[in-house]
PDB file of N, CA and C in Angstrom:
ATOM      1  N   UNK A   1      53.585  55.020  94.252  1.00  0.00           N
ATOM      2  CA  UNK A   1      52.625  54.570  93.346  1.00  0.00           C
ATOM      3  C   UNK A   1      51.632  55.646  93.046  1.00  0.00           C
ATOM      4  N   UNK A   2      51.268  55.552  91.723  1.00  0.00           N
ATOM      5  CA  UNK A   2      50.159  56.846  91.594  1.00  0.00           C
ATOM      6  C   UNK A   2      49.426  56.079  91.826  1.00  0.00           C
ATOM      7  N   UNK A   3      48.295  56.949  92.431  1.00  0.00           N
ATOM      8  CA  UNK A   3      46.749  56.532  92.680  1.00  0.00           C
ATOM      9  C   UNK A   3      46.403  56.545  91.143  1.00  0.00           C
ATOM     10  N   UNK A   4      45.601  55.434  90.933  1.00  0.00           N
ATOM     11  CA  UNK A   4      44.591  55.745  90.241  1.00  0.00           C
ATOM     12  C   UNK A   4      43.445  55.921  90.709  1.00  0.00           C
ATOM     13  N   UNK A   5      42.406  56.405  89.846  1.00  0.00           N
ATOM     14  CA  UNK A   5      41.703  56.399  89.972  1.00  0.00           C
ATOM     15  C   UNK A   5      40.148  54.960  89.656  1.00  0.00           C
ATOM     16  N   UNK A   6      40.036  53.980  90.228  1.00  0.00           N
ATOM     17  CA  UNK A   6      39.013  53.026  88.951  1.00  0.00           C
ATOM     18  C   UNK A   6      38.404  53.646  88.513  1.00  0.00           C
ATOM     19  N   UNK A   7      38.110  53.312  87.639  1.00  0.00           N
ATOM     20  CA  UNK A   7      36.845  53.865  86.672  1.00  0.00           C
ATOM     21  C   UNK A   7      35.388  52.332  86.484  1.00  0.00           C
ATOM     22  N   UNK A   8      34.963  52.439  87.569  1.00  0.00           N
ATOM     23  CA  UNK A   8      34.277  51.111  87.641  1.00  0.00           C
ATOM     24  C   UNK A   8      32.894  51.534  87.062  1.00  0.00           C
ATOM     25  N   UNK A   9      32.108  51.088  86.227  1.00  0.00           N
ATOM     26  CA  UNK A   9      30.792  52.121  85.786  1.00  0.00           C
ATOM     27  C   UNK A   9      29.827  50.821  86.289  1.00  0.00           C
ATOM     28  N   UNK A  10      28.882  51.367  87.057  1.00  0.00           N
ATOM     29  CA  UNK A  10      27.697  50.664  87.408  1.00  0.00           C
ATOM     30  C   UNK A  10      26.178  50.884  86.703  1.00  0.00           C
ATOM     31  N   UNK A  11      25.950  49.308  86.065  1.00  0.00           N
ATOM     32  CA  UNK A  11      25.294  50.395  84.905  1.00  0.00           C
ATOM     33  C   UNK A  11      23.955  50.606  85.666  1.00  0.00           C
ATOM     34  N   UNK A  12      23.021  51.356  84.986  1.00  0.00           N
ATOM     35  CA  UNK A  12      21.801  51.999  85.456  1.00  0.00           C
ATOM     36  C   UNK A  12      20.590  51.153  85.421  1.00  0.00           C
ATOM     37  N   UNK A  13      20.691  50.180  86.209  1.00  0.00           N
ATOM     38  CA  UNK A  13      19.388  49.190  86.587  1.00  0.00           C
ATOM     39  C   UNK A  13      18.083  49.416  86.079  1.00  0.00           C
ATOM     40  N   UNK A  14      17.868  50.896  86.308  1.00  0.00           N
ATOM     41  CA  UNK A  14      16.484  51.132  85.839  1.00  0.00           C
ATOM     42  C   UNK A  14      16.420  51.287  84.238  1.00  0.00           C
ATOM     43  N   UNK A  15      17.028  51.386  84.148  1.00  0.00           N
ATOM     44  CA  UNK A  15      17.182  51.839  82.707  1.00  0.00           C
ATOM     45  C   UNK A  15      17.076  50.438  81.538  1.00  0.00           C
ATOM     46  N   UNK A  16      18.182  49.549  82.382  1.00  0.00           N
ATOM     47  CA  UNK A  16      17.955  48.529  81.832  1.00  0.00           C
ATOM     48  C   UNK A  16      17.016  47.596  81.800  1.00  0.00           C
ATOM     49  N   UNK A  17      16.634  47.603  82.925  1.00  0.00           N
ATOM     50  CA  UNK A  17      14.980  47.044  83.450  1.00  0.00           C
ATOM     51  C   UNK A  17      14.187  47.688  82.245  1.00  0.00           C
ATOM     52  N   UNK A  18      13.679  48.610  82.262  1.00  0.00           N
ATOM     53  CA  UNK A  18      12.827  49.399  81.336  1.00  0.00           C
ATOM     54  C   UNK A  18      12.803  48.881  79.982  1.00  0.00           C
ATOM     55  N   UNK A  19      14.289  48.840  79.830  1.00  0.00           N
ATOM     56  CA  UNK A  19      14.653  48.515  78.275  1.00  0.00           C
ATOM     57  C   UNK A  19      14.137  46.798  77.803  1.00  0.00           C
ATOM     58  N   UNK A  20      14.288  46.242  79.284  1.00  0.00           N
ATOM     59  CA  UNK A  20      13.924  44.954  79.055  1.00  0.00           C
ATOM     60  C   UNK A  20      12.708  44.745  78.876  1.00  0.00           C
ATOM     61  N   UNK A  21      12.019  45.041  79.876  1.00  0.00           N
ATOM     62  CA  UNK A  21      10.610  45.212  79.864  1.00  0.00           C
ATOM     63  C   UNK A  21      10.002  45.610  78.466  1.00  0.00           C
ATOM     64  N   UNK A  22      10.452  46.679  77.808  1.00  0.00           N
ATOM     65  CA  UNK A  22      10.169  47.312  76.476  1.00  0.00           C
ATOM     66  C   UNK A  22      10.055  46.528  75.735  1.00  0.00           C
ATOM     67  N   UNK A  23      11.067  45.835  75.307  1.00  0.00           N
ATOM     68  CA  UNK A  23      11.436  44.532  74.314  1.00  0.00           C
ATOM     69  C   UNK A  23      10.362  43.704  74.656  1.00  0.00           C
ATOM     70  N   UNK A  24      10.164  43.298  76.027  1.00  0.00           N
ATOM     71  CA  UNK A  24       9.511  42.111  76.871  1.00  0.00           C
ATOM     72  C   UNK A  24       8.462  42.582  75.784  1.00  0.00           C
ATOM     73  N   UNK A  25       7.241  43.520  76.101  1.00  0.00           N
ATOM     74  CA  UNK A  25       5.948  44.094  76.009  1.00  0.00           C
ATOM     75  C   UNK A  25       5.468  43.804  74.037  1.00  0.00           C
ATOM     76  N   UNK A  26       7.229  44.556  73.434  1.00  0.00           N
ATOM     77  CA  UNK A  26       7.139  44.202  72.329  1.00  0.00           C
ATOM     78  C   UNK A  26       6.690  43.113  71.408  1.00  0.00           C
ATOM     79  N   UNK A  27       7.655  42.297  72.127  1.00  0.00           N
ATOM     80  CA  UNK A  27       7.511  41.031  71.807  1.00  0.00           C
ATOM     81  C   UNK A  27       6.005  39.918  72.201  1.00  0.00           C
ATOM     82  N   UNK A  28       5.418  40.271  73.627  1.00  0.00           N
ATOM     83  CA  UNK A  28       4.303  39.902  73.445  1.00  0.00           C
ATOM     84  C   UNK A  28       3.107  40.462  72.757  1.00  0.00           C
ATOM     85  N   UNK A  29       3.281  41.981  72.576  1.00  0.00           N
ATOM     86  CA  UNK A  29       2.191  42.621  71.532  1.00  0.00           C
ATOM     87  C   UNK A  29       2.009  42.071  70.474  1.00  0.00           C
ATOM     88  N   UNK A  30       3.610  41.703  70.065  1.00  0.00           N
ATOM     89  CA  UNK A  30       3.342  40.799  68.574  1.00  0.00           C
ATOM     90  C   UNK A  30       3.274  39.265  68.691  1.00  0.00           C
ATOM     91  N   UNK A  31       3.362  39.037  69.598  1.00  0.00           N
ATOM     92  CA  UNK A  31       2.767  37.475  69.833  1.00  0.00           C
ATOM     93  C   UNK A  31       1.106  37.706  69.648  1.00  0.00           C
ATOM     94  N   UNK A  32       0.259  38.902  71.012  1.00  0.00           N
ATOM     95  CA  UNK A  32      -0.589  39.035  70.789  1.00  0.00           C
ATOM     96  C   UNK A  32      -1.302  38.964  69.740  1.00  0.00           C
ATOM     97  N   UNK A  33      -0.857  40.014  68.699  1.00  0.00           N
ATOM     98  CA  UNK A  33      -1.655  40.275  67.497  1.00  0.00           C
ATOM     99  C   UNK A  33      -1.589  39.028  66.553  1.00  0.00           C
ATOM    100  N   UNK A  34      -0.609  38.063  66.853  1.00  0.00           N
ATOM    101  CA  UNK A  34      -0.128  36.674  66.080  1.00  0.00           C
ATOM    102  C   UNK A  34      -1.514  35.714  66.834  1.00  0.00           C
ATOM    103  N   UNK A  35      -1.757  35.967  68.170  1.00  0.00           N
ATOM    104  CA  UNK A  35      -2.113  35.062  68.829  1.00  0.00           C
ATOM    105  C   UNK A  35      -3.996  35.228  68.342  1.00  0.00           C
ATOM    106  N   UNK A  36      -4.392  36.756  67.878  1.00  0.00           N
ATOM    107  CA  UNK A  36      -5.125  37.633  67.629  1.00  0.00           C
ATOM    108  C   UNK A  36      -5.889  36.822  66.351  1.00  0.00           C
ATOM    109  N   UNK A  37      -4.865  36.984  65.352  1.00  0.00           N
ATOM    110  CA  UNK A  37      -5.107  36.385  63.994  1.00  0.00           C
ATOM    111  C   UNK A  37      -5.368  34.916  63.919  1.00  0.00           C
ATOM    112  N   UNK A  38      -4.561  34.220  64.823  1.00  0.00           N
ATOM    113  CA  UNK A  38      -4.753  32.767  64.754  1.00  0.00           C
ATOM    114  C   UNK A  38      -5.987  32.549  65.332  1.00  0.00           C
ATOM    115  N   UNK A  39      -6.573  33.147  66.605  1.00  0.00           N
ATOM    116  CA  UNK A  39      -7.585  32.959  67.243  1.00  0.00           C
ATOM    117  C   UNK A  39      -8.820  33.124  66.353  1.00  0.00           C
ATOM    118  N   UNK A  40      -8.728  34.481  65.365  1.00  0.00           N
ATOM    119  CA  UNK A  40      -9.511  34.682  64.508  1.00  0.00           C
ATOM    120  C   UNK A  40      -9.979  33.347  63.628  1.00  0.00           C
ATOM    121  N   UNK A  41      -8.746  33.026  62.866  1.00  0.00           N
ATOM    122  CA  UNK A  41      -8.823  31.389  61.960  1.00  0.00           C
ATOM    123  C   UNK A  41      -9.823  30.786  62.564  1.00  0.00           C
ATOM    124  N   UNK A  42      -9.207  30.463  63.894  1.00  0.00           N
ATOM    125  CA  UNK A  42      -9.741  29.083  64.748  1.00  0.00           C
ATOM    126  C   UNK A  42     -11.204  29.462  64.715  1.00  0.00           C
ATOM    127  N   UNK A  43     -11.636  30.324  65.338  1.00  0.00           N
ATOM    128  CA  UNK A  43     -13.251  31.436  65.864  1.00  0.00           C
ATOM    129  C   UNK A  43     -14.050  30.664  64.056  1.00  0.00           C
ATOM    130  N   UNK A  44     -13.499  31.327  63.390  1.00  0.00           N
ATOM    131  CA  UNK A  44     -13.790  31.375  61.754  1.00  0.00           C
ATOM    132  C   UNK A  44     -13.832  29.458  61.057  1.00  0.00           C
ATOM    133  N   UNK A  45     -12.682  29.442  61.859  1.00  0.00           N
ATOM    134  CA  UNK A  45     -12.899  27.521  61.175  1.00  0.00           C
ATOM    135  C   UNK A  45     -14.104  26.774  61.987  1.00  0.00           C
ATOM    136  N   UNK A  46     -14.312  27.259  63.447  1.00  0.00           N
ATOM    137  CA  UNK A  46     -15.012  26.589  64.240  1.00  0.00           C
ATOM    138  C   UNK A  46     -16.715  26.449  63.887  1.00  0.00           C
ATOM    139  N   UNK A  47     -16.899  28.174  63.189  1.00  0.00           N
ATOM    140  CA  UNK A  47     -17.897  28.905  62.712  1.00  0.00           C
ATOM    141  C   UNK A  47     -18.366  27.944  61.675  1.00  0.00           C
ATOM    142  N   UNK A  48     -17.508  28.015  60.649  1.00  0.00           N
ATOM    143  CA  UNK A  48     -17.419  27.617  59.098  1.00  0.00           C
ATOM    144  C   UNK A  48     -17.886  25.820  59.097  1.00  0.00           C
ATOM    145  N   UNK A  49     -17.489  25.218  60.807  1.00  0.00           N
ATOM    146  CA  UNK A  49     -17.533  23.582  60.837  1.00  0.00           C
ATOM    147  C   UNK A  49     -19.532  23.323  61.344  1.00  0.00           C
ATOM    148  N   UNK A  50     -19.351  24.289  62.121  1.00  0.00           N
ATOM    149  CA  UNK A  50     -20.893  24.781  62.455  1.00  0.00           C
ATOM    150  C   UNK A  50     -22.019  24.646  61.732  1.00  0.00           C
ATOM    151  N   UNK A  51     -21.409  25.601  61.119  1.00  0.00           N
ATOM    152  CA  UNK A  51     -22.863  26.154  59.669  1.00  0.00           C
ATOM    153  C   UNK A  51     -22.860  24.767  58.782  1.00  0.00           C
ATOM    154  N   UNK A  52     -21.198  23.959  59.004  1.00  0.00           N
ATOM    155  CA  UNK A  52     -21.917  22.505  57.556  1.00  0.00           C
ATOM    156  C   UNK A  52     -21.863  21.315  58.537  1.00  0.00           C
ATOM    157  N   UNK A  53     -22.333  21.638  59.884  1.00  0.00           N
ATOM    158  CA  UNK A  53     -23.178  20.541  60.556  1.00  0.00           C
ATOM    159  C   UNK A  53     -24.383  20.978  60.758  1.00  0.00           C
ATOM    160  N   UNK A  54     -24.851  21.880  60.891  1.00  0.00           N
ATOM    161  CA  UNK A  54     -26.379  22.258  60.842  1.00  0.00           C
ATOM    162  C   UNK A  54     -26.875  21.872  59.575  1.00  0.00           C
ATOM    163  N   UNK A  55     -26.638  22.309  58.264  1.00  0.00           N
ATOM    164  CA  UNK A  55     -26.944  22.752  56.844  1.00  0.00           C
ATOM    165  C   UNK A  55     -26.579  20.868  56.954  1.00  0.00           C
ATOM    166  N   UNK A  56     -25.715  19.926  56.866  1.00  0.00           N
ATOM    167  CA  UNK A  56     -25.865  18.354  57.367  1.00  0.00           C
ATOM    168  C   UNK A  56     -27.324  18.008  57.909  1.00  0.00           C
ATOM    169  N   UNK A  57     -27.357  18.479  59.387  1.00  0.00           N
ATOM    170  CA  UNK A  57     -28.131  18.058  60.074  1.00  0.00           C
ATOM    171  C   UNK A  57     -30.365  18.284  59.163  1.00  0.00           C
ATOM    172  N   UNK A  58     -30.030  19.962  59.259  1.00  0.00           N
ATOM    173  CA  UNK A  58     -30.815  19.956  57.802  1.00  0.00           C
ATOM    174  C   UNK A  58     -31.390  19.431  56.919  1.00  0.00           C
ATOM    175  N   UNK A  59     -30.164  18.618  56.312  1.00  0.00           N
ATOM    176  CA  UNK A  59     -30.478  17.734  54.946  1.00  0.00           C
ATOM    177  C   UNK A  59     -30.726  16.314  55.525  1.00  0.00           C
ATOM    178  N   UNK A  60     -30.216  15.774  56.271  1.00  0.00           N
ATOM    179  CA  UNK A  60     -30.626  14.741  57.093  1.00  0.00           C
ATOM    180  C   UNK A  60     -32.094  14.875  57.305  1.00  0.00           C
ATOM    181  N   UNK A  61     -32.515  15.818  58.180  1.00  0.00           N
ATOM    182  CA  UNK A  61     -34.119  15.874  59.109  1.00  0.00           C
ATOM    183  C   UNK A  61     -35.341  15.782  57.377  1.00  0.00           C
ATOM    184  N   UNK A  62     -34.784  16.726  56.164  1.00  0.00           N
ATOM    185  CA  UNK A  62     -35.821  16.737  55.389  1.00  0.00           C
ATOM    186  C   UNK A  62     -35.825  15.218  54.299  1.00  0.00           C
ATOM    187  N   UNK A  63     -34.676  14.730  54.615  1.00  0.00           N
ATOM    188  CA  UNK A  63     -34.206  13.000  53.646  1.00  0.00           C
ATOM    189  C   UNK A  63     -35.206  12.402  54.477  1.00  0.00           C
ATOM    190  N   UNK A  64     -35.032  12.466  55.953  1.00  0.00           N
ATOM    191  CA  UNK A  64     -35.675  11.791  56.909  1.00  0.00           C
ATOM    192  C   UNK A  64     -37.458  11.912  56.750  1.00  0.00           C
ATOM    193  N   UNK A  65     -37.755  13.152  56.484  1.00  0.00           N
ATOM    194  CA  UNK A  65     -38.871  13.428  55.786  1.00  0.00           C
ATOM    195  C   UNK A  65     -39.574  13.036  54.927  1.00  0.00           C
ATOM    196  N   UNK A  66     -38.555  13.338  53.891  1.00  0.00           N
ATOM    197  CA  UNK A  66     -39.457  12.672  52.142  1.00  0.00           C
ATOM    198  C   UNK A  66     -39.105  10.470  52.638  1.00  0.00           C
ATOM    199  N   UNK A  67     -38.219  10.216  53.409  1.00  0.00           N
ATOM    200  CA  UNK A  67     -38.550   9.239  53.263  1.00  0.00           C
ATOM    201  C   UNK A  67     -39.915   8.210  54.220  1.00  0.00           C
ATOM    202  N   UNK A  68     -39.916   9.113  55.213  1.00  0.00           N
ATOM    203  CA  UNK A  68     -41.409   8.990  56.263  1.00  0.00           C
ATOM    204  C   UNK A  68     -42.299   9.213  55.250  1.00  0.00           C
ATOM    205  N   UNK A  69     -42.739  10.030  54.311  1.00  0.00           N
ATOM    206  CA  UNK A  69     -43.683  10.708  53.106  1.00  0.00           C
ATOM    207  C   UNK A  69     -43.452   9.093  52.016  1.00  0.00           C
ATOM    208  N   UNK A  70     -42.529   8.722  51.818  1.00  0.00           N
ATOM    209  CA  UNK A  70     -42.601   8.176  50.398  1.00  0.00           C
ATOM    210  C   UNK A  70     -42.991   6.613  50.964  1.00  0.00           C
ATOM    211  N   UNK A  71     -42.397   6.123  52.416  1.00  0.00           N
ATOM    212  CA  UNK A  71     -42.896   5.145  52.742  1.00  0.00           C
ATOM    213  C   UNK A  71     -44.786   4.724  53.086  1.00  0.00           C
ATOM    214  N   UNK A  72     -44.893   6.083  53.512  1.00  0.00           N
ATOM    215  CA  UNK A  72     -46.410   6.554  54.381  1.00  0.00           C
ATOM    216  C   UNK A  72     -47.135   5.902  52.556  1.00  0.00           C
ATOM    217  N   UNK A  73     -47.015   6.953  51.681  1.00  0.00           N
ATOM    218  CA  UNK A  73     -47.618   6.920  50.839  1.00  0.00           C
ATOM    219  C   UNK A  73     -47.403   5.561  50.680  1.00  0.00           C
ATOM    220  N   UNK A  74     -46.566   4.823  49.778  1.00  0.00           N
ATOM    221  CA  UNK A  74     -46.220   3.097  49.507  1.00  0.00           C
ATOM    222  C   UNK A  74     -47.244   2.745  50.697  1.00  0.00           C
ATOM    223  N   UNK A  75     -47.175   2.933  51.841  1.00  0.00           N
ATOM    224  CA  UNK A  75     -48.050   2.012  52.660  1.00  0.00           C
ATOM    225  C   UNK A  75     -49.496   2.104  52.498  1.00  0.00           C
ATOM    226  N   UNK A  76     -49.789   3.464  52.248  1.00  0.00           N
ATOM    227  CA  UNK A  76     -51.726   3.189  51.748  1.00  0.00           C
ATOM    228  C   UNK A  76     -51.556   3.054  50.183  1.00  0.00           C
ATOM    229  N   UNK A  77     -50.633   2.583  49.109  1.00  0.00           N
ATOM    230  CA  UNK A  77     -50.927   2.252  48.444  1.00  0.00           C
ATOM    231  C   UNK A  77     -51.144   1.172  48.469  1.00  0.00           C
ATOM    232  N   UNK A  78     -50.322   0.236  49.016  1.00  0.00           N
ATOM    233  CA  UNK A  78     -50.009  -1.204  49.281  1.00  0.00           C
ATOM    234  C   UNK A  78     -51.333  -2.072  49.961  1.00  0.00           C
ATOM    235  N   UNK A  79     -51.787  -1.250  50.883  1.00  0.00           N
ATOM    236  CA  UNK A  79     -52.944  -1.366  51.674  1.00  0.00           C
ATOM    237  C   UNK A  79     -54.056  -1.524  50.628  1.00  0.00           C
ATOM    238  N   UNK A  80     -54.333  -0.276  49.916  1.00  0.00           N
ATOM    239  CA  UNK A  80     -55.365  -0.480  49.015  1.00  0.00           C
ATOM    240  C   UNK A  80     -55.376  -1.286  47.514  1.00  0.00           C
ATOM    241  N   UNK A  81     -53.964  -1.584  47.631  1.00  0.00           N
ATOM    242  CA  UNK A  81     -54.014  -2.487  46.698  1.00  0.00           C
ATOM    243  C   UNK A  81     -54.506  -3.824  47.201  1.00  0.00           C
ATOM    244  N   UNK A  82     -54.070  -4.404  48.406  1.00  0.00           N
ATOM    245  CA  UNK A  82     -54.570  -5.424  49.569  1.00  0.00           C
ATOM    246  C   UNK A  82     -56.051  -5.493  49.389  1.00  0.00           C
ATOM    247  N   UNK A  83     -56.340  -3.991  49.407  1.00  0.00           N
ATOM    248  CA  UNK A  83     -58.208  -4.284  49.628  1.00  0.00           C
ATOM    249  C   UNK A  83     -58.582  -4.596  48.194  1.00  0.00           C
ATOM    250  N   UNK A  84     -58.136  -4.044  47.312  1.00  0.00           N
ATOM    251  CA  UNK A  84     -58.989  -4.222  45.721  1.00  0.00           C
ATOM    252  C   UNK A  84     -58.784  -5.835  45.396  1.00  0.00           C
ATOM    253  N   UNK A  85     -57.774  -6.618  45.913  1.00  0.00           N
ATOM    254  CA  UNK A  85     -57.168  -7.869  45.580  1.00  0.00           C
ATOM    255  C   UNK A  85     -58.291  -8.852  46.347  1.00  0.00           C
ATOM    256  N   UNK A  86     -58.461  -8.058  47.723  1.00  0.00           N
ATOM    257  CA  UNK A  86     -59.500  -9.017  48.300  1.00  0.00           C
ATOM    258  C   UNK A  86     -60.805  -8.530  47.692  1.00  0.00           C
ATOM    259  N   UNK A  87     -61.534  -7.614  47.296  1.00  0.00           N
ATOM    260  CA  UNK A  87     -62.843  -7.655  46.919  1.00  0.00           C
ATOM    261  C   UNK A  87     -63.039  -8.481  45.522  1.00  0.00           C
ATOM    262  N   UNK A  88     -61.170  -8.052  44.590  1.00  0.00           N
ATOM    263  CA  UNK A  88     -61.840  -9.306  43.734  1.00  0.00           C
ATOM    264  C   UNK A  88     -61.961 -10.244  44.072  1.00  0.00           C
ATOM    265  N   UNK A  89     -60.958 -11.157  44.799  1.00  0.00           N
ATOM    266  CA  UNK A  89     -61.045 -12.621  45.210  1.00  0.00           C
ATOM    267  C   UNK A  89     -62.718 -12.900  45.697  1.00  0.00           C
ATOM    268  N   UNK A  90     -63.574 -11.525  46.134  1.00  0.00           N
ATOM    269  CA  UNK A  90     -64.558 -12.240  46.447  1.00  0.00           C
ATOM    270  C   UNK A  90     -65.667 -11.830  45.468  1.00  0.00           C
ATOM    271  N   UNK A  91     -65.380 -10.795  44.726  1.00  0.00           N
ATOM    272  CA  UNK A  91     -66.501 -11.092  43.754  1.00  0.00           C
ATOM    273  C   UNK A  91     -66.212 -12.352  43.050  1.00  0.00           C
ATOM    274  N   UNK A  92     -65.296 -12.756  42.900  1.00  0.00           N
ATOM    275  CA  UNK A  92     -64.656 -14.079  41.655  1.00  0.00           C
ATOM    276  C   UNK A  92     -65.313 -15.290  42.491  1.00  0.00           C
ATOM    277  N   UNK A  93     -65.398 -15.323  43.736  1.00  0.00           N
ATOM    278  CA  UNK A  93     -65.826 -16.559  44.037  1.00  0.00           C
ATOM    279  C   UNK A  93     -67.577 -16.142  44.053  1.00  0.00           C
ATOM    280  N   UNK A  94     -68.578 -14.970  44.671  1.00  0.00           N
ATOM    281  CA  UNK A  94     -69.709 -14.979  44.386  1.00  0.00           C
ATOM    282  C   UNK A  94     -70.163 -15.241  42.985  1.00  0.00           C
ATOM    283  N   UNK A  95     -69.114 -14.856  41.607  1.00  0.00           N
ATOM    284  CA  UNK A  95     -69.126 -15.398  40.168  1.00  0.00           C
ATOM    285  C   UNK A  95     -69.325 -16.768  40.286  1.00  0.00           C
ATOM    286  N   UNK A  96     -68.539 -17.329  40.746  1.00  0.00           N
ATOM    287  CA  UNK A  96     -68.268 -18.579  40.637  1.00  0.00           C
ATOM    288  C   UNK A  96     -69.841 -19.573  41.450  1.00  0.00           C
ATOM    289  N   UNK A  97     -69.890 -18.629  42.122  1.00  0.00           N
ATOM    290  CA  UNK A  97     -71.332 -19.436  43.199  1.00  0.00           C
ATOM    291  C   UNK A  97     -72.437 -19.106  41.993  1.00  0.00           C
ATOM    292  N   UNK A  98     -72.524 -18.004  41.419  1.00  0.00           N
ATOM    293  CA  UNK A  98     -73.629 -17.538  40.540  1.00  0.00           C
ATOM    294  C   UNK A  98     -73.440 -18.418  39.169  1.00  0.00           C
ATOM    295  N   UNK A  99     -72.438 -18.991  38.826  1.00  0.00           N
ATOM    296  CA  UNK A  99     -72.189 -19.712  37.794  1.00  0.00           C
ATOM    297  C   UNK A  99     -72.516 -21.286  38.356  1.00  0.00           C
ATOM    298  N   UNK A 100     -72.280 -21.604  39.320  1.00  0.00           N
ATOM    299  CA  UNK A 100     -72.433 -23.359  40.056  1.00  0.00           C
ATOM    300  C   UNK A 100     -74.114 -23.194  40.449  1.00  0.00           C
ATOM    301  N   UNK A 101     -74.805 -21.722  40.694  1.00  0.00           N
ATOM    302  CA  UNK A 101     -76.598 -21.893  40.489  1.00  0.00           C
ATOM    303  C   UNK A 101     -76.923 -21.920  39.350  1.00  0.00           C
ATOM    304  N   UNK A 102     -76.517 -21.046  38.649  1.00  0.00           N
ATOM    305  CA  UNK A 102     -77.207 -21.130  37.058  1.00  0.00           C
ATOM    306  C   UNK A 102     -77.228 -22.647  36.584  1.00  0.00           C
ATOM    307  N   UNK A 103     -75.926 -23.240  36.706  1.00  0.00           N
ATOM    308  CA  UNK A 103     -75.379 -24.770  36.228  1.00  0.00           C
ATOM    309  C   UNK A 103     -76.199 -25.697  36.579  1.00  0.00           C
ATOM    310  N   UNK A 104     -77.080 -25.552  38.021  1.00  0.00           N
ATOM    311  CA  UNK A 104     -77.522 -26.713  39.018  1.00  0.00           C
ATOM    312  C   UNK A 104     -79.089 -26.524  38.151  1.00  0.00           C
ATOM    313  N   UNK A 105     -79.548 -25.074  38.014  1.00  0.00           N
ATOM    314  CA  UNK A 105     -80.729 -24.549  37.713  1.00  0.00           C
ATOM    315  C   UNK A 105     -80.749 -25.197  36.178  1.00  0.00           C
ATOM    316  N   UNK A 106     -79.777 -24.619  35.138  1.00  0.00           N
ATOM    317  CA  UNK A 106     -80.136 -25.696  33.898  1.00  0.00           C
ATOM    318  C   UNK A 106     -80.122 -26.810  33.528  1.00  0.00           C
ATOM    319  N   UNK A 107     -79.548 -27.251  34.791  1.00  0.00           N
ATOM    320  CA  UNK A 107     -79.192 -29.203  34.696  1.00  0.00           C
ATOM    321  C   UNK A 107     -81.011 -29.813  35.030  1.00  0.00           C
ATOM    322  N   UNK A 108     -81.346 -28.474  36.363  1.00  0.00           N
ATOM    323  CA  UNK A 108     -82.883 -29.481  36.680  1.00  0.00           C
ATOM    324  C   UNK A 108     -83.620 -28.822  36.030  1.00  0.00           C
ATOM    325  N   UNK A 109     -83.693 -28.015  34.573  1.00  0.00           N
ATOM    326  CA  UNK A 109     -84.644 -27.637  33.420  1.00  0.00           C
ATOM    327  C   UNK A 109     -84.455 -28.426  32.796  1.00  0.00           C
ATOM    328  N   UNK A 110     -83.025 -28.794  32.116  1.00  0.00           N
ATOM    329  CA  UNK A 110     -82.683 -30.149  31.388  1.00  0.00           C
ATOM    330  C   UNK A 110     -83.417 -31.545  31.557  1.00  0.00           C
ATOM    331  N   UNK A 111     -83.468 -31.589  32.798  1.00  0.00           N
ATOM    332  CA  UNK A 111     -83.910 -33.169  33.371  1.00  0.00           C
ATOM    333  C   UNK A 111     -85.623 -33.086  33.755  1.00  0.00           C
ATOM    334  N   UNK A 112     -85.924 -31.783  33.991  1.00  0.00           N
ATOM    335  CA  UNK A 112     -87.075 -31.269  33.593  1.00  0.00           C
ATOM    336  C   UNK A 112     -87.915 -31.328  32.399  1.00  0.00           C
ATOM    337  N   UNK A 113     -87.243 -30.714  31.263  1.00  0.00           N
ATOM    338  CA  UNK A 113     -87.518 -31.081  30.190  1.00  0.00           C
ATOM    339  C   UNK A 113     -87.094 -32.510  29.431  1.00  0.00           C
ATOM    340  N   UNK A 114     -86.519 -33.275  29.928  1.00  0.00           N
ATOM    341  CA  UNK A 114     -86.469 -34.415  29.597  1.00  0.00           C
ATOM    342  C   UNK A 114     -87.179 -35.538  30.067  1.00  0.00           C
ATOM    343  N   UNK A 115     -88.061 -34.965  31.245  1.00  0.00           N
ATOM    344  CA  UNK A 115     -88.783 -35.992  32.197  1.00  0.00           C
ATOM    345  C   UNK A 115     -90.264 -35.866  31.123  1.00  0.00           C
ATOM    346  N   UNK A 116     -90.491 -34.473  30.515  1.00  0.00           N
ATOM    347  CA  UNK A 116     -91.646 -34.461  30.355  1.00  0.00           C
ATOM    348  C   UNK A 116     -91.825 -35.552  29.239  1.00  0.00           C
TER     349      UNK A 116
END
């Protein structure tokens, strides 16, 4: 029998390791920079949700404002309308007392002058 020889090739571990690894690194760099950009969005949407709950909150505190202001005011108007309503009610009745003396006063000139 001839010898052969095998020819068995063992491949080079390190090499392939390396190569894997390479790819490996590749592939997460560009996940990274994927992961990079999306993070950016998110950072940027989170930002963007921020600024129109404040600029909300904002418009809320000064509504909240003019309406403390527009009630405040209505209330000392309301008030002083209260008071002008009662000083007439009472000049109208001192009228009314000054009109029931005059009345009593010309009834006993009347009966005055009719006695004479």
């Amino acid at each position: 029998m001839a010898s052969s020889n095998p020819q068995i090739k063992i491949p080079d571990l390190q090499l392939e390791i390396r190569a894997f690894f390479k790819e490996f690194r590749e592939k997460v760099e560009g996940l990274q920079s994927s992961f990079n950009t999306y993070n950016s969005i998110v950072i940027g949407v989170l930002l963007l949700g921020f600024m129109v709950l404040l600029f909300a909150l904002a418009t809320l505190l000064v509504q909240s404002w003019q309406f403390n202001t527009t009630f405040q005011n209505e209330s000392n108007q309301l008030r002083i309308q209260q008071d002008l309503i009662k000083n007439t009610v009472d000049v109208q009745k001192t009228l009314l007392q000054s009109q029931q003396e005059i009345k009593n006063n010309l009834d006993e000139i009347k009966s005055d002058l009719q006695n004479r």
